[in-house]
PDB file of N, CA and C in Angstrom:
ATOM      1  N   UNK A   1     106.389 141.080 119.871  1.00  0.00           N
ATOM      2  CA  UNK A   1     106.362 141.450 118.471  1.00  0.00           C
ATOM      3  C   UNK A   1     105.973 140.268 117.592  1.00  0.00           C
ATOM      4  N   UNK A   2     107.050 139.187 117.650  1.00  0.00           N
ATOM      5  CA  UNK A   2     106.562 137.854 116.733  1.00  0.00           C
ATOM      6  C   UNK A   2     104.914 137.339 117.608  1.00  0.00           C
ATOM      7  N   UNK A   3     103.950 137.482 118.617  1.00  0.00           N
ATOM      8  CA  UNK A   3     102.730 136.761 118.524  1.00  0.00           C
ATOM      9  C   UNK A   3     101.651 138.048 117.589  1.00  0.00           C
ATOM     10  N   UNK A   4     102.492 139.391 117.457  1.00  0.00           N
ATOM     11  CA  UNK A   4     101.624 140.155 116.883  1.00  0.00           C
ATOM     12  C   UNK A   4     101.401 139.743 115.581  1.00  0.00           C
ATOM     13  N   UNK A   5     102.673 139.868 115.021  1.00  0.00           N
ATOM     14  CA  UNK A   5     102.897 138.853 113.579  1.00  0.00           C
ATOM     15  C   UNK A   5     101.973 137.788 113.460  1.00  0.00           C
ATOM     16  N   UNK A   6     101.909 137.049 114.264  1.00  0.00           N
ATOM     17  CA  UNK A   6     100.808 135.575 113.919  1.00  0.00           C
ATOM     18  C   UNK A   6      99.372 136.404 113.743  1.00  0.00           C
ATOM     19  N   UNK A   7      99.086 136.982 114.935  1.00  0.00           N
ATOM     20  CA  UNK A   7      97.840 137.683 115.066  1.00  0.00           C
ATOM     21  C   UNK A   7      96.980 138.189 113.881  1.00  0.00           C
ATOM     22  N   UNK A   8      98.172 138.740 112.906  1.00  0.00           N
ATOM     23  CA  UNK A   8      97.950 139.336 111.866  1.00  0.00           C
ATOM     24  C   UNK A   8      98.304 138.463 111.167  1.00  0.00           C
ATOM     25  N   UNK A   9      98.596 137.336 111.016  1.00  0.00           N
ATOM     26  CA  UNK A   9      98.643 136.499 110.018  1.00  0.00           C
ATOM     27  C   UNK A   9      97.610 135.809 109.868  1.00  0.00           C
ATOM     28  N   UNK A  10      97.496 135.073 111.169  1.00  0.00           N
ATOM     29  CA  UNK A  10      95.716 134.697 111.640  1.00  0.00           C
ATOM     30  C   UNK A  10      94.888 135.026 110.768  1.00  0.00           C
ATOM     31  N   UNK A  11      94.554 136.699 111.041  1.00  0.00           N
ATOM     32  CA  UNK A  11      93.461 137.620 110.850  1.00  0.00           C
ATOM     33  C   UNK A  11      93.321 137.245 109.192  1.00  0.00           C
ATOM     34  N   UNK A  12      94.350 137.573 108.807  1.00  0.00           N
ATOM     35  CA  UNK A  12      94.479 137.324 106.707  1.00  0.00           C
ATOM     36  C   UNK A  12      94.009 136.033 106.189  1.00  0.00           C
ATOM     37  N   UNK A  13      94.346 134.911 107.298  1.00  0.00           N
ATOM     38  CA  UNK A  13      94.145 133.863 106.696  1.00  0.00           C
ATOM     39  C   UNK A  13      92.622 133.549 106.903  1.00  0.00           C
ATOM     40  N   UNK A  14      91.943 134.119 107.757  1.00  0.00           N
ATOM     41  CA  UNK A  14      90.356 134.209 108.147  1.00  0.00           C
ATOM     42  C   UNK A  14      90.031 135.039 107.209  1.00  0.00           C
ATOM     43  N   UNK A  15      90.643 135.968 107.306  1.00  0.00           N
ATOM     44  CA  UNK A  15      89.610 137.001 106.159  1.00  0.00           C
ATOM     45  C   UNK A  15      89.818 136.584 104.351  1.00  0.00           C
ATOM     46  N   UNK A  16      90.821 135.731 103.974  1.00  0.00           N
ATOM     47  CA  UNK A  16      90.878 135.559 102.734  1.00  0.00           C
ATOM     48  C   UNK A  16      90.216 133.897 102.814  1.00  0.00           C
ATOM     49  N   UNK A  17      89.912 132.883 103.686  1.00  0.00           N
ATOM     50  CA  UNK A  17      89.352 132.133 103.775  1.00  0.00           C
ATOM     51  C   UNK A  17      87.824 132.394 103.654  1.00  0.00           C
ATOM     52  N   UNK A  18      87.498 133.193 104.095  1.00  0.00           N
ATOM     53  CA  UNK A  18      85.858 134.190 104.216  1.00  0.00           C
ATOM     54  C   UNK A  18      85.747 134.615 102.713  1.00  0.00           C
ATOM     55  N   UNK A  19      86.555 135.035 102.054  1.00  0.00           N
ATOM     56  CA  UNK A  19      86.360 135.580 100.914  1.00  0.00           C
ATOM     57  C   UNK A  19      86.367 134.432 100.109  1.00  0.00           C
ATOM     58  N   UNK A  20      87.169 133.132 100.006  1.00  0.00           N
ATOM     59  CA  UNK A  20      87.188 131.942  99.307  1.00  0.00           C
ATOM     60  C   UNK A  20      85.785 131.675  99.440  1.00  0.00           C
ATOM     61  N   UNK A  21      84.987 131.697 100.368  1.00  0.00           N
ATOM     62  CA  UNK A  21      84.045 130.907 100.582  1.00  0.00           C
ATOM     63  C   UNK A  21      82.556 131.726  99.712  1.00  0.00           C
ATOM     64  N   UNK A  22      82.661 133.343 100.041  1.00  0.00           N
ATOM     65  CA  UNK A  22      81.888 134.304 100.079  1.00  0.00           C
ATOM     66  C   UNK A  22      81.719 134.542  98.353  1.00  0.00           C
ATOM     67  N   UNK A  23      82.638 134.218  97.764  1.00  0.00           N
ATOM     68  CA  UNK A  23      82.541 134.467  96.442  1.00  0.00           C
ATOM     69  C   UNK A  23      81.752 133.349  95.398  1.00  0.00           C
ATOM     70  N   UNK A  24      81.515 133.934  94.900  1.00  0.00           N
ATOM     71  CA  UNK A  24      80.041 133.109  94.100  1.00  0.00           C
ATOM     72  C   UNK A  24      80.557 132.450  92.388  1.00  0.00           C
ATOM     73  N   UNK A  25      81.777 133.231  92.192  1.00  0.00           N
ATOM     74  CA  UNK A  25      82.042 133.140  90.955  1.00  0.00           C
ATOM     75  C   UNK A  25      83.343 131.942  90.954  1.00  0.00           C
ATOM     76  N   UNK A  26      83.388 130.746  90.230  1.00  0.00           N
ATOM     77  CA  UNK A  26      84.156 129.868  90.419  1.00  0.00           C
ATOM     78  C   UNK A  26      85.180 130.485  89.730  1.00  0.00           C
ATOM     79  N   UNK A  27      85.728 131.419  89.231  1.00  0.00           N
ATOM     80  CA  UNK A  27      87.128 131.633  89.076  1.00  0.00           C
ATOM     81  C   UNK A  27      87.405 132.618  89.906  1.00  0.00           C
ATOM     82  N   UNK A  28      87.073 133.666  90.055  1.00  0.00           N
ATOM     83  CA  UNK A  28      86.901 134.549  91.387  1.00  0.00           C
ATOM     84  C   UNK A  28      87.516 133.669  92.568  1.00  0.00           C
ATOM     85  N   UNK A  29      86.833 132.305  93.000  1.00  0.00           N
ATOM     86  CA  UNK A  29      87.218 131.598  94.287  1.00  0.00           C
ATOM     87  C   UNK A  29      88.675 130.823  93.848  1.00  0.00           C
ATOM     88  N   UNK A  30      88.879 130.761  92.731  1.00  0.00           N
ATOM     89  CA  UNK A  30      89.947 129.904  91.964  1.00  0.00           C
ATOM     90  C   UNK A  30      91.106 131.099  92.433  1.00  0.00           C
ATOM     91  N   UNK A  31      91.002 132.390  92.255  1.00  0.00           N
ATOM     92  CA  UNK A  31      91.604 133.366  92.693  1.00  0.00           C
ATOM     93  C   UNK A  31      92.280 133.660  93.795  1.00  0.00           C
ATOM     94  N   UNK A  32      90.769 133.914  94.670  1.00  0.00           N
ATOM     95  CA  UNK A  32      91.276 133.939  96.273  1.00  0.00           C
ATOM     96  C   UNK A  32      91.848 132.850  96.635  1.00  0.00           C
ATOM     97  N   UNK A  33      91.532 131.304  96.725  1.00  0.00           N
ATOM     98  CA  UNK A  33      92.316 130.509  97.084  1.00  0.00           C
ATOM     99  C   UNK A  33      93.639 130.786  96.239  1.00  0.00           C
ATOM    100  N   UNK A  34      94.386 131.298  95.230  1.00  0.00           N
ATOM    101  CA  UNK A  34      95.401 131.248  95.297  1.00  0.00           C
ATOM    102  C   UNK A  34      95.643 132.567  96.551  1.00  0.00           C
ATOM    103  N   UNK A  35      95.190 133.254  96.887  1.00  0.00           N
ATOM    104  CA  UNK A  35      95.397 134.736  97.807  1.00  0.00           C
ATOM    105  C   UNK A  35      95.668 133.536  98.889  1.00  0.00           C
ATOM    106  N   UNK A  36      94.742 133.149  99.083  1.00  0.00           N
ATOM    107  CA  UNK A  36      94.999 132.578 101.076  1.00  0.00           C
ATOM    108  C   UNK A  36      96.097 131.150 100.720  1.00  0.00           C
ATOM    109  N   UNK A  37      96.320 130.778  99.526  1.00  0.00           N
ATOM    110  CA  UNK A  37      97.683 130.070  99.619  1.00  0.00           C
ATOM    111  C   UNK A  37      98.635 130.589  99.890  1.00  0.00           C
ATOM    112  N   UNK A  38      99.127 131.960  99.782  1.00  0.00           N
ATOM    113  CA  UNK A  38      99.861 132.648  99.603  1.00  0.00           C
ATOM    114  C   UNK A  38     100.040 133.229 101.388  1.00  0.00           C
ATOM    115  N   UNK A  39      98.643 134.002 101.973  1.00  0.00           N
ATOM    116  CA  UNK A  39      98.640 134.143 102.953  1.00  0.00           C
ATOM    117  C   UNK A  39      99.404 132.782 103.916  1.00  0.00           C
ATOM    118  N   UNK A  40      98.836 131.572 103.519  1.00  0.00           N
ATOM    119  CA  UNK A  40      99.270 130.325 104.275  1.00  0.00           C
ATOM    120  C   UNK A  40     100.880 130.277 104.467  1.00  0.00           C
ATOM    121  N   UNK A  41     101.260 130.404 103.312  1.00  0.00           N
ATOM    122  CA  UNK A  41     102.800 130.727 103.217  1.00  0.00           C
ATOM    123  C   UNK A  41     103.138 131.423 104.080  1.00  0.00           C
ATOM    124  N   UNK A  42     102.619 132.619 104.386  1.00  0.00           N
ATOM    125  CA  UNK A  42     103.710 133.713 105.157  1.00  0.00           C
ATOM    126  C   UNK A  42     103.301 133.313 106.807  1.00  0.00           C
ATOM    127  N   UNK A  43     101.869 133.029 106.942  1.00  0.00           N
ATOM    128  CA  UNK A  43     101.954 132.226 108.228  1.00  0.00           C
ATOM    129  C   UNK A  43     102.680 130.951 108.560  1.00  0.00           C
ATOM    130  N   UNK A  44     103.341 130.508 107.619  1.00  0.00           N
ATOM    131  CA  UNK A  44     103.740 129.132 107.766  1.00  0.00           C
ATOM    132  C   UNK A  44     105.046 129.753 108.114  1.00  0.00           C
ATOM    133  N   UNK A  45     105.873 130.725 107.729  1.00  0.00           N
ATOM    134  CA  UNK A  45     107.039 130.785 107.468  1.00  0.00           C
ATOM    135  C   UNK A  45     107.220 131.818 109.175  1.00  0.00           C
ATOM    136  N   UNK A  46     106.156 132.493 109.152  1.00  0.00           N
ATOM    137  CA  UNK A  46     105.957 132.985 110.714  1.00  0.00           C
ATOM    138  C   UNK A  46     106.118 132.171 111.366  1.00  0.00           C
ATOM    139  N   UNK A  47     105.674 131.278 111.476  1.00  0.00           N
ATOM    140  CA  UNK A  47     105.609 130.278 112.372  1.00  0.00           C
ATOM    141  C   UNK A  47     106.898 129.108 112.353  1.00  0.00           C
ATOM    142  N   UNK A  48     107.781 129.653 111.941  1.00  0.00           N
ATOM    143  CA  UNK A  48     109.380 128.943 111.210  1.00  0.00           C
ATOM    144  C   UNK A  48     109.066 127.486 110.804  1.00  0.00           C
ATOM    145  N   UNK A  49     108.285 127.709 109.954  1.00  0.00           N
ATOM    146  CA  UNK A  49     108.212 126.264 109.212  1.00  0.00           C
ATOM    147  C   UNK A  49     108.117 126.135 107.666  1.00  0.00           C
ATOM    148  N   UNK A  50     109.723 126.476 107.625  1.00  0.00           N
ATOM    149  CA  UNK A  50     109.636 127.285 105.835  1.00  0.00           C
ATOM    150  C   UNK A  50     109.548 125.751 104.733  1.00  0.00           C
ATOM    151  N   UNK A  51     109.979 125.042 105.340  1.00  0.00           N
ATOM    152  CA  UNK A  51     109.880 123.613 103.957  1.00  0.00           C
ATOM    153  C   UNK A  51     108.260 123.573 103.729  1.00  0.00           C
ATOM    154  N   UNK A  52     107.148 123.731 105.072  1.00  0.00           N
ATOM    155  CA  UNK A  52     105.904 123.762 104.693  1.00  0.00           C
ATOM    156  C   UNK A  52     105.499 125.035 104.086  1.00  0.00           C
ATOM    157  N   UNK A  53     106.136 126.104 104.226  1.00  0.00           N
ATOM    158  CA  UNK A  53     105.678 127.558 103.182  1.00  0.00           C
ATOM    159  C   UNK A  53     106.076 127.577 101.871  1.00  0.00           C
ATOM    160  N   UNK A  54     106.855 126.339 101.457  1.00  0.00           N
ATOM    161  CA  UNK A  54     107.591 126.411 100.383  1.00  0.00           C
ATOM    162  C   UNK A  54     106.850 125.164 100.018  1.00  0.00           C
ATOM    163  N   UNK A  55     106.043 124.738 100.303  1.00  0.00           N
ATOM    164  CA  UNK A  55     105.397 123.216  99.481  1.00  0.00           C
ATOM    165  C   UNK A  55     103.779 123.914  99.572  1.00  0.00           C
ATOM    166  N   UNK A  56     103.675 124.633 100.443  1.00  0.00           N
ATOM    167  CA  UNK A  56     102.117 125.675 100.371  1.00  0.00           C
ATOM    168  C   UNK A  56     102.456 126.280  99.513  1.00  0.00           C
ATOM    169  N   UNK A  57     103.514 127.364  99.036  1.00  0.00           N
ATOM    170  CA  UNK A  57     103.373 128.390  98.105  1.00  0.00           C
ATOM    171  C   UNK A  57     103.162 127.253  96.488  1.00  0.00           C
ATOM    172  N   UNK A  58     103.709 126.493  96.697  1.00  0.00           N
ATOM    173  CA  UNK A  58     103.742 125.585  95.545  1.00  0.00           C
ATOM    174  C   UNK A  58     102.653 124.907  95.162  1.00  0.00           C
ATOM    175  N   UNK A  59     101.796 124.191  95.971  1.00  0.00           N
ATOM    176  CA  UNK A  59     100.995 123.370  96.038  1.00  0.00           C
ATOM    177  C   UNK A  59      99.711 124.619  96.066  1.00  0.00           C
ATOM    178  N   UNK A  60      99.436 125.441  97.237  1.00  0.00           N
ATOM    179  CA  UNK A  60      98.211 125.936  97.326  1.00  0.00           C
ATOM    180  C   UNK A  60      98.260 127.333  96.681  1.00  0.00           C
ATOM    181  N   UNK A  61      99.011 127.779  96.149  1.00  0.00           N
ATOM    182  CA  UNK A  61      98.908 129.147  96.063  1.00  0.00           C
ATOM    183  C   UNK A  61      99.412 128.757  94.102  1.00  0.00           C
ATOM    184  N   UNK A  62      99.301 127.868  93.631  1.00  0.00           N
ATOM    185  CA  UNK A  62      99.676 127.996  92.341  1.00  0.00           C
ATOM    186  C   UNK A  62      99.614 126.575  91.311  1.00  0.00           C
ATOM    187  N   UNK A  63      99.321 125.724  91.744  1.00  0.00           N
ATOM    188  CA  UNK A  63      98.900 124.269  91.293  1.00  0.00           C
ATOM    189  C   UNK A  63      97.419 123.827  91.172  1.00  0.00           C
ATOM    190  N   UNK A  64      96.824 124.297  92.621  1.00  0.00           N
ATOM    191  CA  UNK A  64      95.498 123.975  92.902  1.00  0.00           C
ATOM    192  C   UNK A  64      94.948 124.715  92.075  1.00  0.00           C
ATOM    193  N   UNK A  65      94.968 126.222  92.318  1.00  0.00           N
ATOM    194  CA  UNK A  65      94.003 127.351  91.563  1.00  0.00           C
ATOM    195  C   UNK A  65      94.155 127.355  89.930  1.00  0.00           C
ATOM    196  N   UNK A  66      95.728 126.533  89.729  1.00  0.00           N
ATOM    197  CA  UNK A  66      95.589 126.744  88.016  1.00  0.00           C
ATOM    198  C   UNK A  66      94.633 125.564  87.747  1.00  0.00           C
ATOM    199  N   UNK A  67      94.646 124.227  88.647  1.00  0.00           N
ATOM    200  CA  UNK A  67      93.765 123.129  88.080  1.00  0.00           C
ATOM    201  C   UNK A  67      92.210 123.644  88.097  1.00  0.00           C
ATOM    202  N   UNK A  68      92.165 124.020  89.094  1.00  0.00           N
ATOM    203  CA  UNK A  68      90.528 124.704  89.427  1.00  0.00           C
ATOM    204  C   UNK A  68      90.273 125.428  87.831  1.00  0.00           C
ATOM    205  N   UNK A  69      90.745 126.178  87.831  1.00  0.00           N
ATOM    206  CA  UNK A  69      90.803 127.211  86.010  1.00  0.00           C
ATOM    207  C   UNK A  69      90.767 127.038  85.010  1.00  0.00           C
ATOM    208  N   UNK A  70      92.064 125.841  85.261  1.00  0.00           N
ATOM    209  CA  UNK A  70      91.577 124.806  84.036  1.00  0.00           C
ATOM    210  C   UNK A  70      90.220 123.748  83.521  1.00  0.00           C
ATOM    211  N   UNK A  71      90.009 123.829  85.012  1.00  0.00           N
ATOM    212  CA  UNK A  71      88.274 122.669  84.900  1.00  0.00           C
ATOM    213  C   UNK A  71      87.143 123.578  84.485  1.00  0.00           C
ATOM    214  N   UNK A  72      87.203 124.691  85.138  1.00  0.00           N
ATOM    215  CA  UNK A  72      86.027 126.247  85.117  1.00  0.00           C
ATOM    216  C   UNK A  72      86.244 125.863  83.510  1.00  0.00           C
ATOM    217  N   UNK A  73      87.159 126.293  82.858  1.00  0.00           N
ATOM    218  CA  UNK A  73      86.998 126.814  81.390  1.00  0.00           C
ATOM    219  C   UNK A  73      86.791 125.521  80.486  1.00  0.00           C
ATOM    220  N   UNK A  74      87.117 124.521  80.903  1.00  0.00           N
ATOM    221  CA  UNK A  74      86.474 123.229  79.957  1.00  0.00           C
ATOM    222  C   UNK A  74      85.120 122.892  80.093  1.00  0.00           C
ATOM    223  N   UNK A  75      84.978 123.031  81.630  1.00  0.00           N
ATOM    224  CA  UNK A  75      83.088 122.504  81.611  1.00  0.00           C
ATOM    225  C   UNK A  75      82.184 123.815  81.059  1.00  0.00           C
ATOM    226  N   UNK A  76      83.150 125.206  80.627  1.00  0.00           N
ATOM    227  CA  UNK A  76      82.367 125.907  80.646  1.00  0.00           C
ATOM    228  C   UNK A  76      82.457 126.274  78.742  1.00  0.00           C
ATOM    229  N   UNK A  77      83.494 125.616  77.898  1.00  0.00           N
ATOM    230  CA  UNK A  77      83.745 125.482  76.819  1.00  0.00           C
ATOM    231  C   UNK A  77      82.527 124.476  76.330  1.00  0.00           C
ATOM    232  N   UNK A  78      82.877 123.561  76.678  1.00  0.00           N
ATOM    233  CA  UNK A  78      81.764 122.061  76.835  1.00  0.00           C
ATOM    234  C   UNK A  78      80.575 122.771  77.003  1.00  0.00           C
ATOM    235  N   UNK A  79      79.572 123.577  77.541  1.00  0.00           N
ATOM    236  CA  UNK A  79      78.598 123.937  77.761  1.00  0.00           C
ATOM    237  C   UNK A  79      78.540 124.675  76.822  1.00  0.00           C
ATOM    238  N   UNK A  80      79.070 125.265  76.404  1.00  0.00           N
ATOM    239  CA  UNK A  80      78.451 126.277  75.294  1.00  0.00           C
ATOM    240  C   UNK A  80      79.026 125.443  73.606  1.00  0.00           C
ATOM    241  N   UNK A  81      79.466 124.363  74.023  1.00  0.00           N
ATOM    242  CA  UNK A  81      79.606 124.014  72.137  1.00  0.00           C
ATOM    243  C   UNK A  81      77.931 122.772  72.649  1.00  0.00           C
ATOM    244  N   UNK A  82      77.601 122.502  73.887  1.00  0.00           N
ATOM    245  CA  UNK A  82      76.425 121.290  73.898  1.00  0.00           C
ATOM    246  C   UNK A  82      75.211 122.334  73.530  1.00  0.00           C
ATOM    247  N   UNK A  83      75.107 123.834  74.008  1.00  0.00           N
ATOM    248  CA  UNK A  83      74.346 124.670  74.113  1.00  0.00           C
ATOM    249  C   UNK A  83      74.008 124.740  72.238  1.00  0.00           C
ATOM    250  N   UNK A  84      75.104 125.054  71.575  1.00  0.00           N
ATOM    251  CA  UNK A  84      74.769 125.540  70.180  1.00  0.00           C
ATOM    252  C   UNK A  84      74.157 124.109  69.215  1.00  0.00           C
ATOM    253  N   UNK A  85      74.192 122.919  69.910  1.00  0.00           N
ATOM    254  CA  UNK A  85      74.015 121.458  69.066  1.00  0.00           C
ATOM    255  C   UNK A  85      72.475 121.821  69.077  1.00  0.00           C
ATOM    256  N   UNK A  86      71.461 122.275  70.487  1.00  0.00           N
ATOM    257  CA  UNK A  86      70.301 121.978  70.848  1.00  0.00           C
ATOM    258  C   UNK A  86      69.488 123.004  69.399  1.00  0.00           C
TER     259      UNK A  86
END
């Protein structure tokens, strides 16, 4: 029962890694990487290693993707006040 669990944890963390990659839109990917942080978590915690599912849920599933979001919308603020100077 618990290697089926991994199996399928595996599978999520490939398929939301595929989608991090597959997506074209930098907040879109700002997104999914919070998804497969999240996935990381529950494989981590499958795998009884909850202090690392609990510094992943923290770190990758909600720190990273807000910094990512935060950069998207400044370089993309910045571009459109350099856009209206020209």
């Amino acid at each position: 029962m618990a290697d089926a669990v991994i199996v399928v944890a595996l599978l999520l963390v490939a398929a939301s890694a595929t989608a991090a990659v597959a997506a074209r839109d930098p907040v879109r990917q700002a997104l999914v990487l919070s998804v497969l942080g999240v996935v990381l978590a529950i494989l981590f915690t499958v795998l009884q290693a909850p202090d690392v599912a609990l510094s992943q849920l923290a770190v990758g599933s909600a720190l990273t993707p807000l910094l990512l979001l935060l950069a998207v919308h400044k370089v993309r603020r910045r571009g459109r006040r350099e856009g209206t100077r020209r």
